[in-house]
PDB file of N, CA and C in Angstrom:
ATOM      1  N   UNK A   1     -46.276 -17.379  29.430  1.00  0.00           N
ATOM      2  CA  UNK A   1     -45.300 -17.084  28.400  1.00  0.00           C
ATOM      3  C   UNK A   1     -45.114 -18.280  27.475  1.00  0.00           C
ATOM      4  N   UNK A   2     -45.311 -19.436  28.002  1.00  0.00           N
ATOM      5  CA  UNK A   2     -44.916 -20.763  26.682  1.00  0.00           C
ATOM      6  C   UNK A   2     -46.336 -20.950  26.248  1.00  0.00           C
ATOM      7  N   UNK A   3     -47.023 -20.835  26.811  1.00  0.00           N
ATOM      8  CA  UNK A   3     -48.103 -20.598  25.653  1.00  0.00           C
ATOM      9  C   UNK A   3     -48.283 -19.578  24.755  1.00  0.00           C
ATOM     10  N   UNK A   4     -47.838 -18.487  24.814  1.00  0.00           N
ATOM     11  CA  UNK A   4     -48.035 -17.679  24.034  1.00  0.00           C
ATOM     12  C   UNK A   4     -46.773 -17.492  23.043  1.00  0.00           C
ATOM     13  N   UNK A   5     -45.622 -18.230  23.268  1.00  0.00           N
ATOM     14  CA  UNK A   5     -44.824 -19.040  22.139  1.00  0.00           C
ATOM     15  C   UNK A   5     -45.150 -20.014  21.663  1.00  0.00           C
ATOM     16  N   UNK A   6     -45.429 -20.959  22.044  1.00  0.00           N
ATOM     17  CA  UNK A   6     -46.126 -22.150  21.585  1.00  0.00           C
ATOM     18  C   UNK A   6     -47.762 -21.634  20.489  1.00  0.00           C
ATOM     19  N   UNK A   7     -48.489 -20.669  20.824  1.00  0.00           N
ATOM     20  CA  UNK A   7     -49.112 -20.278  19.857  1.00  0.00           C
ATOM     21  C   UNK A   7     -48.387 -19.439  18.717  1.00  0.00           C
ATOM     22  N   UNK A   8     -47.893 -18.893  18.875  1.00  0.00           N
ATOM     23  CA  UNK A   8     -46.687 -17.858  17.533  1.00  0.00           C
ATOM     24  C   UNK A   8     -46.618 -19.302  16.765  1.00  0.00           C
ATOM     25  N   UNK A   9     -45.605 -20.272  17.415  1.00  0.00           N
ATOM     26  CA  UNK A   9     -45.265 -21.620  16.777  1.00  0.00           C
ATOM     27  C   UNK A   9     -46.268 -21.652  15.593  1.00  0.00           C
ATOM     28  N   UNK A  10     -48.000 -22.352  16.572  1.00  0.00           N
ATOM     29  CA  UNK A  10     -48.597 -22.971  15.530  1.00  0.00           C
ATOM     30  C   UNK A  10     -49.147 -21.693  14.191  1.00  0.00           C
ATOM     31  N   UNK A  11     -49.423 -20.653  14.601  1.00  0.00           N
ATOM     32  CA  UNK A  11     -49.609 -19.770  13.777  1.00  0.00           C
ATOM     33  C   UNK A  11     -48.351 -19.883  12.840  1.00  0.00           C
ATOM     34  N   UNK A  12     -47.217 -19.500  12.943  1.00  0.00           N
ATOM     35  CA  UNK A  12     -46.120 -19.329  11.888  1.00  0.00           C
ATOM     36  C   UNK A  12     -46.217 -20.846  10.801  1.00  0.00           C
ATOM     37  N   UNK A  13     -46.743 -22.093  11.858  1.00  0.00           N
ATOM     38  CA  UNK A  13     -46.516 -23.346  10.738  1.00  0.00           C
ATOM     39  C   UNK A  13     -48.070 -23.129   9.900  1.00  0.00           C
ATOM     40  N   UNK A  14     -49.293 -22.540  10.778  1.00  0.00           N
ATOM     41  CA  UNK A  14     -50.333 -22.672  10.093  1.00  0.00           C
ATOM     42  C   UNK A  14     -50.176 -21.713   8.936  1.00  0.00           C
ATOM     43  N   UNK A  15     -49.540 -20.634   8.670  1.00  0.00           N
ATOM     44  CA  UNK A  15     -49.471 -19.718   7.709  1.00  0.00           C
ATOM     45  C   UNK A  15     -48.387 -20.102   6.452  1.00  0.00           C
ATOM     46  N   UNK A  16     -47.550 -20.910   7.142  1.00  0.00           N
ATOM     47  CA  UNK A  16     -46.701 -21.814   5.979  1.00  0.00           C
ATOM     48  C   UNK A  16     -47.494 -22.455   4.959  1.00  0.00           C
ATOM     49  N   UNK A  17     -47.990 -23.680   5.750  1.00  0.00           N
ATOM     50  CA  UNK A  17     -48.692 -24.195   5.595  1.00  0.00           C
ATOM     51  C   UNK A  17     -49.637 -24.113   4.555  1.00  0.00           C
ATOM     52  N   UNK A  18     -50.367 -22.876   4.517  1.00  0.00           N
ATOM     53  CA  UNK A  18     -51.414 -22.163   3.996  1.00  0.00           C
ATOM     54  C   UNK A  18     -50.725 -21.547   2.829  1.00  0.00           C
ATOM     55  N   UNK A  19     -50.039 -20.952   2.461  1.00  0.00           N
ATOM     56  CA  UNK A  19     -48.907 -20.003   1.670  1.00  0.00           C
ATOM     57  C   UNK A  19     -47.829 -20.927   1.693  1.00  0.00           C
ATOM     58  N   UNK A  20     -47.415 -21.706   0.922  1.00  0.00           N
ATOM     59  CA  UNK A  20     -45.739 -22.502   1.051  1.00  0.00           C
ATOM     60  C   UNK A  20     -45.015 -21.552   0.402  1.00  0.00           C
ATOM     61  N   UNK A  21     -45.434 -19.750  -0.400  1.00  0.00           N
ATOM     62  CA  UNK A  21     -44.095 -19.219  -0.555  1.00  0.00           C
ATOM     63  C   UNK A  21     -43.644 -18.746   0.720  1.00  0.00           C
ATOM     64  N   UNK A  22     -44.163 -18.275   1.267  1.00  0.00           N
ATOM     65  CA  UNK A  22     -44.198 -17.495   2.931  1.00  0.00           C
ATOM     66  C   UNK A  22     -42.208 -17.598   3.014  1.00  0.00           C
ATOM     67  N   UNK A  23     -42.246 -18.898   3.478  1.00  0.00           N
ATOM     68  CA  UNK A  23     -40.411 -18.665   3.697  1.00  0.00           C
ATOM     69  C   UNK A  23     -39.895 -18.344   2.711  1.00  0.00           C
ATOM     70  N   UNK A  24     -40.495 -18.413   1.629  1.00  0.00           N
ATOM     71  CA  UNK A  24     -39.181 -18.212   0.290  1.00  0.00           C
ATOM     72  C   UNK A  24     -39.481 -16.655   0.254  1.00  0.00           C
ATOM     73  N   UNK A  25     -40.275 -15.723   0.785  1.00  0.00           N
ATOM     74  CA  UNK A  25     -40.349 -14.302   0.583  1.00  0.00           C
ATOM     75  C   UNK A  25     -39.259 -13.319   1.868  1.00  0.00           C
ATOM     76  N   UNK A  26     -38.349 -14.228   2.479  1.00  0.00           N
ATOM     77  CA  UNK A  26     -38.026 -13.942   3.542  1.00  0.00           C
ATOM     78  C   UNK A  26     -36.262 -13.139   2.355  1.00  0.00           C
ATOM     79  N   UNK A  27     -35.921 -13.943   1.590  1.00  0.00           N
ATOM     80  CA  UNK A  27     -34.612 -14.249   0.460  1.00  0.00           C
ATOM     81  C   UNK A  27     -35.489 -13.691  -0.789  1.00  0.00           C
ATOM     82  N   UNK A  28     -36.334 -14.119  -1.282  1.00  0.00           N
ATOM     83  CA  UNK A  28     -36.814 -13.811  -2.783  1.00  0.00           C
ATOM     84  C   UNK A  28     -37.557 -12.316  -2.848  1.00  0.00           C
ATOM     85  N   UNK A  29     -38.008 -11.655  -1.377  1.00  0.00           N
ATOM     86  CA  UNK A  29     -39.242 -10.526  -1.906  1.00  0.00           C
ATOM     87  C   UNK A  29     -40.260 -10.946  -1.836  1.00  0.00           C
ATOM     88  N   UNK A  30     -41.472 -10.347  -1.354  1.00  0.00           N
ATOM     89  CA  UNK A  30     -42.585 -10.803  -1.472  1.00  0.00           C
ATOM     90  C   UNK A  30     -43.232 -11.216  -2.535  1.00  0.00           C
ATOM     91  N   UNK A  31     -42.863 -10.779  -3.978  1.00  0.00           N
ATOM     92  CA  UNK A  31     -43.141 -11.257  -5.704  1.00  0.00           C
ATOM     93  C   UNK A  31     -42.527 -11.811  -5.802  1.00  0.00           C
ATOM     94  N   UNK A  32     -41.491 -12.177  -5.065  1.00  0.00           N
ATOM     95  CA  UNK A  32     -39.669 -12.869  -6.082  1.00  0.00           C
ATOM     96  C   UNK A  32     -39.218 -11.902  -6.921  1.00  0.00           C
ATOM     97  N   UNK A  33     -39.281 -10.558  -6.249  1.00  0.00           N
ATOM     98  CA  UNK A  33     -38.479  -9.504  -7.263  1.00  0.00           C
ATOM     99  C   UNK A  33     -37.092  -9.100  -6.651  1.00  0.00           C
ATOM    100  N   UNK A  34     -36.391  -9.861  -5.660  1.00  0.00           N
ATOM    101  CA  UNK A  34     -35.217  -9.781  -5.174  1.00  0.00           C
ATOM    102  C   UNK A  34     -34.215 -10.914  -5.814  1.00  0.00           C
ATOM    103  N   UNK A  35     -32.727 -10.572  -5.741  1.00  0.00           N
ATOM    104  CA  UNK A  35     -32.059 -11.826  -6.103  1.00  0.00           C
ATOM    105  C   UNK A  35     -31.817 -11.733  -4.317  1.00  0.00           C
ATOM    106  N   UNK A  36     -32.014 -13.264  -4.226  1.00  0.00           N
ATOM    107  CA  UNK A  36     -31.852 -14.361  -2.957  1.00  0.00           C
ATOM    108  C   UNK A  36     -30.371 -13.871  -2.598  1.00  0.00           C
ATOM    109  N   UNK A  37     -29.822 -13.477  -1.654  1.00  0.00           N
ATOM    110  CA  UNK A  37     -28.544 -12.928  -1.292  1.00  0.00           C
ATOM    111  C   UNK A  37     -28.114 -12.495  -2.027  1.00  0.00           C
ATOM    112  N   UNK A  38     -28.193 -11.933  -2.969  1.00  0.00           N
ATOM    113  CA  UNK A  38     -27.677 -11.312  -4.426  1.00  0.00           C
ATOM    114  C   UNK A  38     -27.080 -12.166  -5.086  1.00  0.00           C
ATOM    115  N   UNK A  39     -27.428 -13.349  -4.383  1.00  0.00           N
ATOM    116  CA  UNK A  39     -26.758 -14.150  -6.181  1.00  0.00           C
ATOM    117  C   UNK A  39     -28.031 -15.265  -6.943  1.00  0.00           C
ATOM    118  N   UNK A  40     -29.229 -15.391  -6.710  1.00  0.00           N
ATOM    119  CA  UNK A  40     -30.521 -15.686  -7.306  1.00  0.00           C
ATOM    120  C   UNK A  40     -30.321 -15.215  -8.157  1.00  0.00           C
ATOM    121  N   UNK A  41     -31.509 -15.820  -9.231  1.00  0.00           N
ATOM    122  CA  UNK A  41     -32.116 -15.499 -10.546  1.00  0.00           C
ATOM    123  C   UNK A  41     -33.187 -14.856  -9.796  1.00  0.00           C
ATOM    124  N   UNK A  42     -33.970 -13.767 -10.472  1.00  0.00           N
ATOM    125  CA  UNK A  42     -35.428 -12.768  -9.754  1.00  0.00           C
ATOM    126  C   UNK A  42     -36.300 -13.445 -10.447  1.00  0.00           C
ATOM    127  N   UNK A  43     -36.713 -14.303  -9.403  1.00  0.00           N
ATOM    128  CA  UNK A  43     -37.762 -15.748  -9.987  1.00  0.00           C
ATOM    129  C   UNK A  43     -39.227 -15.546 -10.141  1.00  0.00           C
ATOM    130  N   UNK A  44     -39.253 -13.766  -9.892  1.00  0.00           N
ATOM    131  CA  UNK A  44     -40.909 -13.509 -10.621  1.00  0.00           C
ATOM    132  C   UNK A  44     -40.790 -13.658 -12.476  1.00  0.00           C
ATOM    133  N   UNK A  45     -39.314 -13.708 -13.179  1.00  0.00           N
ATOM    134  CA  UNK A  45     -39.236 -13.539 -14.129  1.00  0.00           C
ATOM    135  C   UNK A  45     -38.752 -14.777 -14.707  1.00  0.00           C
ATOM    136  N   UNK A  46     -39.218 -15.925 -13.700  1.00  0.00           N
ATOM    137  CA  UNK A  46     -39.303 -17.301 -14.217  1.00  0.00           C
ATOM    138  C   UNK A  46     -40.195 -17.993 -15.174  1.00  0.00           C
ATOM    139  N   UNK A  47     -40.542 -18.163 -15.761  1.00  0.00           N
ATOM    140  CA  UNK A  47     -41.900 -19.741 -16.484  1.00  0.00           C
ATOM    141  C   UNK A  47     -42.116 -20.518 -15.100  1.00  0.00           C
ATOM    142  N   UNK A  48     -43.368 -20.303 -14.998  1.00  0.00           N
ATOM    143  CA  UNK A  48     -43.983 -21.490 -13.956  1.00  0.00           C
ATOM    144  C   UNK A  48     -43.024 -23.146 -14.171  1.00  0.00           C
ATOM    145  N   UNK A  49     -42.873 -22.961 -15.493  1.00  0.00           N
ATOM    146  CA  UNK A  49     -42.355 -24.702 -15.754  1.00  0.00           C
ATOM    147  C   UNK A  49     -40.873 -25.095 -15.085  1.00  0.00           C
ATOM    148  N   UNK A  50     -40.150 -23.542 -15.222  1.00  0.00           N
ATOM    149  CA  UNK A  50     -38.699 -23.329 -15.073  1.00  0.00           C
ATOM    150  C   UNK A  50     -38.464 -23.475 -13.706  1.00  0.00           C
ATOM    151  N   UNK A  51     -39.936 -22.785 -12.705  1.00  0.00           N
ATOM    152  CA  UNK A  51     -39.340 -22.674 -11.005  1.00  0.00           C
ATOM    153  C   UNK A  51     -39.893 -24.216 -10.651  1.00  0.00           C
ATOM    154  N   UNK A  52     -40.764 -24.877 -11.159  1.00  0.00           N
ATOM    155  CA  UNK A  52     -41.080 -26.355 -10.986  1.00  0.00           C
ATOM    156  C   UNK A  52     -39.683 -27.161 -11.055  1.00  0.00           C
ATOM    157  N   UNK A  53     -38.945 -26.877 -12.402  1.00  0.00           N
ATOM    158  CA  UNK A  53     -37.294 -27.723 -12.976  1.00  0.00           C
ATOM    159  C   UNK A  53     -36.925 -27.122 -11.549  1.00  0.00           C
ATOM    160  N   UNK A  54     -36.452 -26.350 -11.460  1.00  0.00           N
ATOM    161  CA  UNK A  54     -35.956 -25.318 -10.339  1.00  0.00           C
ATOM    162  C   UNK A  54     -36.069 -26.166  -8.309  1.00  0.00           C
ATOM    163  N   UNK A  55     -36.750 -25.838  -8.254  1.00  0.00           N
ATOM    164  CA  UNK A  55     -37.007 -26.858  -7.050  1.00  0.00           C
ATOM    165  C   UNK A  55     -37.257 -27.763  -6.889  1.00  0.00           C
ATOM    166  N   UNK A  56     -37.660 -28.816  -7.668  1.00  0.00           N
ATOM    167  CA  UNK A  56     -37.204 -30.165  -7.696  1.00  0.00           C
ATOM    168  C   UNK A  56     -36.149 -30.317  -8.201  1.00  0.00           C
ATOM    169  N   UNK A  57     -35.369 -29.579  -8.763  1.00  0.00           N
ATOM    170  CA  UNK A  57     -33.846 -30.193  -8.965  1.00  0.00           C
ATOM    171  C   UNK A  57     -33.357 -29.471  -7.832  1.00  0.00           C
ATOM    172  N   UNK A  58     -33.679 -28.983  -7.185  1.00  0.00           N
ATOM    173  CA  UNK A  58     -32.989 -28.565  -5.731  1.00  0.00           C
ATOM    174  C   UNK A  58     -33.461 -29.295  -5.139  1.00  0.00           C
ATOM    175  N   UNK A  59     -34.227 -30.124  -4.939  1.00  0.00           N
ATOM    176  CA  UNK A  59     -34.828 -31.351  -3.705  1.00  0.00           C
ATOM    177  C   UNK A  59     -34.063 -32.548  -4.199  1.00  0.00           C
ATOM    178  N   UNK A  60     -33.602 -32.871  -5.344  1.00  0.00           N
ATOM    179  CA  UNK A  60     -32.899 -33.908  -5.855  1.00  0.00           C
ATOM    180  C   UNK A  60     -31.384 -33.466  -6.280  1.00  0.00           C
ATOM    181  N   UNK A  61     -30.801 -32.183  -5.615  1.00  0.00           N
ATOM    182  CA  UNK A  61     -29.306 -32.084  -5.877  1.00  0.00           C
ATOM    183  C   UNK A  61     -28.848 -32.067  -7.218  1.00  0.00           C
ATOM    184  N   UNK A  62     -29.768 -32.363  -8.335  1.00  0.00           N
ATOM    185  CA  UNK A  62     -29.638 -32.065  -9.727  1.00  0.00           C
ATOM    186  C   UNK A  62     -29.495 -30.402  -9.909  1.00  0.00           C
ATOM    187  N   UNK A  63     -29.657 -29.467  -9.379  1.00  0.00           N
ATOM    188  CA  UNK A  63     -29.512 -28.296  -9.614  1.00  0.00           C
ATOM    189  C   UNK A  63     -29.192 -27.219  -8.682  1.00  0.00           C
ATOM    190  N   UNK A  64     -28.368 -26.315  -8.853  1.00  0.00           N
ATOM    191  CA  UNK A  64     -28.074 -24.720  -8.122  1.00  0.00           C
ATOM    192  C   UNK A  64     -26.859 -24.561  -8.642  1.00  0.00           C
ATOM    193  N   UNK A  65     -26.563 -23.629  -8.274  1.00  0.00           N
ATOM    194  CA  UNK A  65     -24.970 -22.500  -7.872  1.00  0.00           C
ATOM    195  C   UNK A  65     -24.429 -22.670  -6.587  1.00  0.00           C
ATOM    196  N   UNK A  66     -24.442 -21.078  -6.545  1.00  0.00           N
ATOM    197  CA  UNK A  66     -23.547 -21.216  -4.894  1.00  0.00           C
ATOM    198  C   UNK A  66     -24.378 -21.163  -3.874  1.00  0.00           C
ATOM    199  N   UNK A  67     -25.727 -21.656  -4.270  1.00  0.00           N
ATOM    200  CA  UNK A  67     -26.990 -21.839  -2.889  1.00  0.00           C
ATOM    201  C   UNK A  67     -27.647 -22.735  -2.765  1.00  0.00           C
ATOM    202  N   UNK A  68     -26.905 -23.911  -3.586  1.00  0.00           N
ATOM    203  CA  UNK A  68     -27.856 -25.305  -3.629  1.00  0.00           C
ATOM    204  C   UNK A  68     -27.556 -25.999  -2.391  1.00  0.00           C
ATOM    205  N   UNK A  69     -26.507 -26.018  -1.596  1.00  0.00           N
ATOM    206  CA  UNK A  69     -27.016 -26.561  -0.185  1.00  0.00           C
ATOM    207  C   UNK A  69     -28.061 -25.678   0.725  1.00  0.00           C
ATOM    208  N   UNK A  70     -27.958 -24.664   0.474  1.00  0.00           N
ATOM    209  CA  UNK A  70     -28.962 -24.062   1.594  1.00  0.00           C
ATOM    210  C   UNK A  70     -30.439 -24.445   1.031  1.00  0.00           C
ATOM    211  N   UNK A  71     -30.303 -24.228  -0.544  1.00  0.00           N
ATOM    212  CA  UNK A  71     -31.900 -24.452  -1.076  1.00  0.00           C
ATOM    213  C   UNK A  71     -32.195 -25.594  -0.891  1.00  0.00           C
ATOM    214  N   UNK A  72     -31.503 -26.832  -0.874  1.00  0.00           N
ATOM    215  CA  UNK A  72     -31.799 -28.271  -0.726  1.00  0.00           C
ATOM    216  C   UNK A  72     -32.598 -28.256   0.691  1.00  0.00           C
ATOM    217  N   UNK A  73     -31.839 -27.443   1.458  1.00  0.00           N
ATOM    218  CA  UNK A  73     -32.750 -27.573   2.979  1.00  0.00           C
ATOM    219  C   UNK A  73     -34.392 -27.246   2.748  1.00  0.00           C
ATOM    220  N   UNK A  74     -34.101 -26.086   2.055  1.00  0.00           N
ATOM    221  CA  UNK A  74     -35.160 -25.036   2.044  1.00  0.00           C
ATOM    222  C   UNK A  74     -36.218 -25.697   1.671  1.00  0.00           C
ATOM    223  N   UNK A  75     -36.517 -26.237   0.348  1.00  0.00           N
ATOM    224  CA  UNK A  75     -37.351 -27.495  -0.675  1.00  0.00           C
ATOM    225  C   UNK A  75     -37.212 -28.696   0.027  1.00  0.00           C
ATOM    226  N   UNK A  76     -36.993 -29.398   0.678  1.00  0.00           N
ATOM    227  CA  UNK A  76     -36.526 -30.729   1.398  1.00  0.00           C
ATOM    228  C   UNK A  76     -38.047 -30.982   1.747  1.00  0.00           C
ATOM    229  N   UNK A  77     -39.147 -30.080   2.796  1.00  0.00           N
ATOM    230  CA  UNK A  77     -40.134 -30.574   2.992  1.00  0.00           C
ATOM    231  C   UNK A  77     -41.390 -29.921   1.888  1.00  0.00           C
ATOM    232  N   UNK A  78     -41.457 -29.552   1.147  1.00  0.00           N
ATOM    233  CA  UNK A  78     -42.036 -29.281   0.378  1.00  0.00           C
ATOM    234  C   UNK A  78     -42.858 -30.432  -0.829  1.00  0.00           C
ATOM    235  N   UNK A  79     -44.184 -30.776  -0.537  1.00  0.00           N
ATOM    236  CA  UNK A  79     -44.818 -31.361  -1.678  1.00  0.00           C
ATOM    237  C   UNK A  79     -44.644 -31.349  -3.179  1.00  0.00           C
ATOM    238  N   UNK A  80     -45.221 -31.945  -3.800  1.00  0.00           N
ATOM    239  CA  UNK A  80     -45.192 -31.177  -5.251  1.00  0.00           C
ATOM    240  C   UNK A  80     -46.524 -30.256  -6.065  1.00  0.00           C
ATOM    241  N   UNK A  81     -47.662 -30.365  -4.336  1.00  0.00           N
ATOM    242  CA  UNK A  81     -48.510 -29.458  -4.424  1.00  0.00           C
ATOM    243  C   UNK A  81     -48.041 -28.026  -4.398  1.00  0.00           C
ATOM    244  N   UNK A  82     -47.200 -28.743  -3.093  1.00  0.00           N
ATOM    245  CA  UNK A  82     -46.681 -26.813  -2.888  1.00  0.00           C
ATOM    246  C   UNK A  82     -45.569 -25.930  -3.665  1.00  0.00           C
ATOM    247  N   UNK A  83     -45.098 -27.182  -4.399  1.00  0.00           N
ATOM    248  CA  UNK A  83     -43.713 -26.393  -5.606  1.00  0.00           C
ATOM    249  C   UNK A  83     -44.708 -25.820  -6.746  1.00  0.00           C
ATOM    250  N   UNK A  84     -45.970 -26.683  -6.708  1.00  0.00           N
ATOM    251  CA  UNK A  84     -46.745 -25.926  -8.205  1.00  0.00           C
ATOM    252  C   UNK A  84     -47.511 -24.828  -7.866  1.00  0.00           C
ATOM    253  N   UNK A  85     -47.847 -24.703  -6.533  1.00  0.00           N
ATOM    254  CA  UNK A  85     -48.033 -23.693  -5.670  1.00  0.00           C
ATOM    255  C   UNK A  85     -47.873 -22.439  -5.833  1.00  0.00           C
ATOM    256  N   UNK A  86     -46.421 -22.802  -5.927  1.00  0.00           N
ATOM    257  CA  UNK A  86     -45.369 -21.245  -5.593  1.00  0.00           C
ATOM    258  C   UNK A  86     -45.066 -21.356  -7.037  1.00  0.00           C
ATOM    259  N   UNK A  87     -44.929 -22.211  -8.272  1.00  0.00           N
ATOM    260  CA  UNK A  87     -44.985 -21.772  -8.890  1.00  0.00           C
ATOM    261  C   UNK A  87     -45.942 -20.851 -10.037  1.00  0.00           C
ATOM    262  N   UNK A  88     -47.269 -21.580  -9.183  1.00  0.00           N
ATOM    263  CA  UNK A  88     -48.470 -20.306  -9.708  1.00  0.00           C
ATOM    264  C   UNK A  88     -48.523 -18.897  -8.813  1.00  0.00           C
ATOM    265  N   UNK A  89     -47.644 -18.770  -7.984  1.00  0.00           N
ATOM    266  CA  UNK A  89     -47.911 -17.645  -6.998  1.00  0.00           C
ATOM    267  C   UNK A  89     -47.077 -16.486  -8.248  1.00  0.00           C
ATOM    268  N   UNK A  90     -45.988 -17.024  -8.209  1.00  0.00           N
ATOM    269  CA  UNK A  90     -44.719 -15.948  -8.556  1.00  0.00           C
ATOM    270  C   UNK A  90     -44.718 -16.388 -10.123  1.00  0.00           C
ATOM    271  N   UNK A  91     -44.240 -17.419 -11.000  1.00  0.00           N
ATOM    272  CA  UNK A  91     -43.740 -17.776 -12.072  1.00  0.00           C
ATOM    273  C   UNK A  91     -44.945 -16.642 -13.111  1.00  0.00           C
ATOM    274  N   UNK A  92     -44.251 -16.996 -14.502  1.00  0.00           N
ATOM    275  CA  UNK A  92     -44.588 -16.194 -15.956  1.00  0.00           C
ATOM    276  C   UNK A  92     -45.947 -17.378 -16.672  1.00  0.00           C
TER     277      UNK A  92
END
């Protein structure tokens, strides 16, 4: 049995990993066609440039509403490979 949690583990980080939107489709929709607890912007209808401003000013506390502590967590380990990432996945 702990191995076969301990594999889920590395699979769930290897698929992160691989995909850095993966957690953000859990709140955003698999496109980002959801608002994030209903109070998001529907960030498929972002500018690539805007969700870049967007999560790095959530990794630097320069930016949110009423979800910038949770998003600060969220972006905290995130590269700036993987913010341009997700912003070629989803953004305009």
């Amino acid at each position: 049995m702990k191995k076969l949690i301990l594999m889920a583990c590395i699979l769930a980080a290897t698929v992160a990993s691989a995909n850095p939107y993966a957690k953000c489709a859990g709140c955003h929709g698999a496109n980002g066609e959801r608002k994030a607890l209903g109070k998001s912007l529907i960030i498929k209808d972002m500018a690539k440039a805007d969700i870049i401003k967007a999560l790095n000013g959530y990794k630097d506390g320069s930016y949110g509403g009423p979800m910038k502590g949770l998003m600060k967590g969220q972006v905290a380990s995130l590269s700036a490979a993987d913010i341009k990432a997700i912003a070629e996945k989803i953004g305009k």
